[in-house]
C-alpha atoms as a PDB file:
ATOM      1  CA  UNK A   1     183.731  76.009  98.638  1.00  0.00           C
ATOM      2  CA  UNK A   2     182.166  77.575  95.457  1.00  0.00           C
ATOM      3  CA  UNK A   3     179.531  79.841  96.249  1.00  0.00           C
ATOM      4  CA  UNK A   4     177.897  79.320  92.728  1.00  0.00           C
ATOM      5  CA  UNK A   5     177.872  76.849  89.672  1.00  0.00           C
ATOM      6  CA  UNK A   6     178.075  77.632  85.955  1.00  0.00           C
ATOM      7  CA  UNK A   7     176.055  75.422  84.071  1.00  0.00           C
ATOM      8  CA  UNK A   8     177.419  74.150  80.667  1.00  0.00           C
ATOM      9  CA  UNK A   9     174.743  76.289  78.421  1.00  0.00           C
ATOM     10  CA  UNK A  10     175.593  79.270  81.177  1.00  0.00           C
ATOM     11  CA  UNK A  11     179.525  78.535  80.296  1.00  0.00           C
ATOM     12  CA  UNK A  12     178.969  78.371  76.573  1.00  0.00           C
ATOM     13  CA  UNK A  13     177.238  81.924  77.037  1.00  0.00           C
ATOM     14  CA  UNK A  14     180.108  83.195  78.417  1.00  0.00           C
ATOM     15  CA  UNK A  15     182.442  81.929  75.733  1.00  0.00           C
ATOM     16  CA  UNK A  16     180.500  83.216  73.043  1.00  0.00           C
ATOM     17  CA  UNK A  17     179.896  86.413  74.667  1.00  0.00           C
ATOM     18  CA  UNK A  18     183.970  87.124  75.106  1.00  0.00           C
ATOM     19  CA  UNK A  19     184.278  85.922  71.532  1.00  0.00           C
ATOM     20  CA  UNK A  20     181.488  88.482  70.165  1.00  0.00           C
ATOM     21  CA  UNK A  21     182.754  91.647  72.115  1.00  0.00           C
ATOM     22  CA  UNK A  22     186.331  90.827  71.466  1.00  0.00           C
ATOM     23  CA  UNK A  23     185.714  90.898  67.805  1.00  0.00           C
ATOM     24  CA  UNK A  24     183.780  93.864  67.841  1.00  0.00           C
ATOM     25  CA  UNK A  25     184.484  95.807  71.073  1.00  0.00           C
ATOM     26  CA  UNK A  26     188.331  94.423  71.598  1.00  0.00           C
ATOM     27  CA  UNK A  27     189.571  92.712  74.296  1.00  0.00           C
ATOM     28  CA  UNK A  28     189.148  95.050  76.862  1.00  0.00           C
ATOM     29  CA  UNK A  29     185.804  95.889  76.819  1.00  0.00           C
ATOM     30  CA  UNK A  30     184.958  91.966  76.592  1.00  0.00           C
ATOM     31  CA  UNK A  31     187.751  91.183  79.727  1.00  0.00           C
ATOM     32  CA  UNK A  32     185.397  94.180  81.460  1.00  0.00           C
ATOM     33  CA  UNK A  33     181.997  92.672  80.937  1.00  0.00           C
ATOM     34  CA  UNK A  34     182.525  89.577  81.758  1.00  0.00           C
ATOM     35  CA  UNK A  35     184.798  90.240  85.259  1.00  0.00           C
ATOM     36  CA  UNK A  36     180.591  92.415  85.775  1.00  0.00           C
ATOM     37  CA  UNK A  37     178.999  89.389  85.048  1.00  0.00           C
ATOM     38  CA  UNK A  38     181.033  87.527  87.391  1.00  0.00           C
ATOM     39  CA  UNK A  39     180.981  89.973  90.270  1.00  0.00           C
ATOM     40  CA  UNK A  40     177.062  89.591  89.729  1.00  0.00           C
ATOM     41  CA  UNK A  41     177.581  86.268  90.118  1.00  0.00           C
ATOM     42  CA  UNK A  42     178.901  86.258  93.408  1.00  0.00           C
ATOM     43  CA  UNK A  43     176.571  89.129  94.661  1.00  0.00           C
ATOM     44  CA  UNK A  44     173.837  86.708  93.738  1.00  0.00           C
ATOM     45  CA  UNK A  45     175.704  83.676  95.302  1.00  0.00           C
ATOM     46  CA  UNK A  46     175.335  85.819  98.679  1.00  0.00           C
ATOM     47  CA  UNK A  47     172.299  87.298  98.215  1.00  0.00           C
ATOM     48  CA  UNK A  48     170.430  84.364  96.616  1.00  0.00           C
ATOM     49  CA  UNK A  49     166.720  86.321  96.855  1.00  0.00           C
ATOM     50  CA  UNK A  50     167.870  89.201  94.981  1.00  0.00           C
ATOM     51  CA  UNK A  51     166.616  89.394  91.148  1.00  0.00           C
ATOM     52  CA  UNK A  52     163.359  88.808  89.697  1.00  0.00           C
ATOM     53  CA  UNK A  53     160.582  85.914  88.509  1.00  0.00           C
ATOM     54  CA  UNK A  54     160.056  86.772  84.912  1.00  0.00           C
ATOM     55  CA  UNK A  55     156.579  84.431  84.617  1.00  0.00           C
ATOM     56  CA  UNK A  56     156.822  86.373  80.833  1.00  0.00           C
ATOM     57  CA  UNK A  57     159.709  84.592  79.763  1.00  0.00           C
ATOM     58  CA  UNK A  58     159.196  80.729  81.542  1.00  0.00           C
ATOM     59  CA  UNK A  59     157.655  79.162  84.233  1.00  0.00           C
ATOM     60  CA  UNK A  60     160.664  77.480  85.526  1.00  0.00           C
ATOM     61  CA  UNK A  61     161.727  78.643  89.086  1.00  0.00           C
ATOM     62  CA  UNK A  62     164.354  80.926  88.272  1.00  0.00           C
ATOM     63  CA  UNK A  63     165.418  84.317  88.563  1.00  0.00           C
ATOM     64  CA  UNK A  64     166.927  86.854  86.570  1.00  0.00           C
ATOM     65  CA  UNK A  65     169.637  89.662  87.023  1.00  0.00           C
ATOM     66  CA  UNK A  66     170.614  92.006  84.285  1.00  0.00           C
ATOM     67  CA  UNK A  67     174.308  93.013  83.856  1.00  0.00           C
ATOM     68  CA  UNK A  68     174.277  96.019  81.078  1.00  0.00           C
ATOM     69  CA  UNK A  69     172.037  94.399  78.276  1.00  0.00           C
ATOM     70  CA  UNK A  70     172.454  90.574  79.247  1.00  0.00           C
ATOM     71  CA  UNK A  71     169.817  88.635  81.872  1.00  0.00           C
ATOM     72  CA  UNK A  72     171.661  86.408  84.143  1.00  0.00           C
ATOM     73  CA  UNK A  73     169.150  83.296  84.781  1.00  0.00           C
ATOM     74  CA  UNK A  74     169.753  81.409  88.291  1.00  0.00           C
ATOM     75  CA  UNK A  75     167.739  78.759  90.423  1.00  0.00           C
ATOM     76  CA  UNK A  76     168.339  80.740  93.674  1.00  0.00           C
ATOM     77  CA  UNK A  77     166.846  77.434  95.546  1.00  0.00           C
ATOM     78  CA  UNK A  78     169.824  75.337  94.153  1.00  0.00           C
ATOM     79  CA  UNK A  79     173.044  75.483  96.932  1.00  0.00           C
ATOM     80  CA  UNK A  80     175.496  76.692  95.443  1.00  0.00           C
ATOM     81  CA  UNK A  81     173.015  78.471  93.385  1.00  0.00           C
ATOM     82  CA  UNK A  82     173.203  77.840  89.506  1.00  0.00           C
ATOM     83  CA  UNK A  83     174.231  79.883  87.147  1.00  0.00           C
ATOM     84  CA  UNK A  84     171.607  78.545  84.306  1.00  0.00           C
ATOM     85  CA  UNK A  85     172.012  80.955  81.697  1.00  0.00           C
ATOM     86  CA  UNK A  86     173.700  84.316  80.332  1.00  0.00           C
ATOM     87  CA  UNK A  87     171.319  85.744  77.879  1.00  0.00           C
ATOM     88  CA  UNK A  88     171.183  88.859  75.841  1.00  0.00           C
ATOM     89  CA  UNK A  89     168.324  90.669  76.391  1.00  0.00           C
ATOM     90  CA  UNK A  90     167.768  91.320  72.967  1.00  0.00           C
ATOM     91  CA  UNK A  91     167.578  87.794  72.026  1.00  0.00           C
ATOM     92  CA  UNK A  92     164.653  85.613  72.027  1.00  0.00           C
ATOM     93  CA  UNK A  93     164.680  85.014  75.660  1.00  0.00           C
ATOM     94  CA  UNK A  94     161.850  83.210  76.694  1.00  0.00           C
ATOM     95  CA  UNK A  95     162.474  80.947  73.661  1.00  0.00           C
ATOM     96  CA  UNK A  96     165.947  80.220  74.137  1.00  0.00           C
ATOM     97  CA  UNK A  97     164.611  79.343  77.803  1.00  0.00           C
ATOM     98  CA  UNK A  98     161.945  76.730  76.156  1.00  0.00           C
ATOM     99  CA  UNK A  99     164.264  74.825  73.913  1.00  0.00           C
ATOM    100  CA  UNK A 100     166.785  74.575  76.670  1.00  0.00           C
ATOM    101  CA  UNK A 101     163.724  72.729  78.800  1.00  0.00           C
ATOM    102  CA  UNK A 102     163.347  70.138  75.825  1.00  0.00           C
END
């Protein structure tokens, strides 16, 4: 049994984010990152109340996790949880979060 669920916006994160640090980091820094973001994945899977309500950046009930400069967003009431989003922190956050509500 999975232990978490990627949504498709969450999976398109990913792919972009291995395409952008492959091109300008190389492949092994992007392979790195994202086997982090994945192990935060699963430490969230198991430890669902971990990370933080960010009422700044939406009123939705998620939770966020930060892995190096990217914001992992996750319902942690969802079972498996879900993997909503993989954000950059320096990216418009809270309004990448509304658009993906409408």
């Amino acid at each position: 049994m999975r232990r978490y669920i990627i949504a498709p916006k969450a999976a398109e994160d990913l792919t972009e984010i291995r395409a952008y640090l492959k091109r300008e980091a190389g492949l092994r820094v992007a392979q790195s990152t994202l086997n982090k973001i994945k192990d935060a994945f699963l430490f969230l899977s198991r430890n669902p109340g971990a990370g933080h309500v960010r009422e700044d950046l939406t009123d939705e009930p998620v939770k966020f996790w930060p892995v190096f400069s990217y914001l992992i967003v996750y319902n942690p009431t969802a079972r498996p949880i879900e993997i909503a989003r993989v954000i950059h922190s320096s990216r418009a956050v809270s309004a990448i979060l509304a658009q993906d509500r409408n």
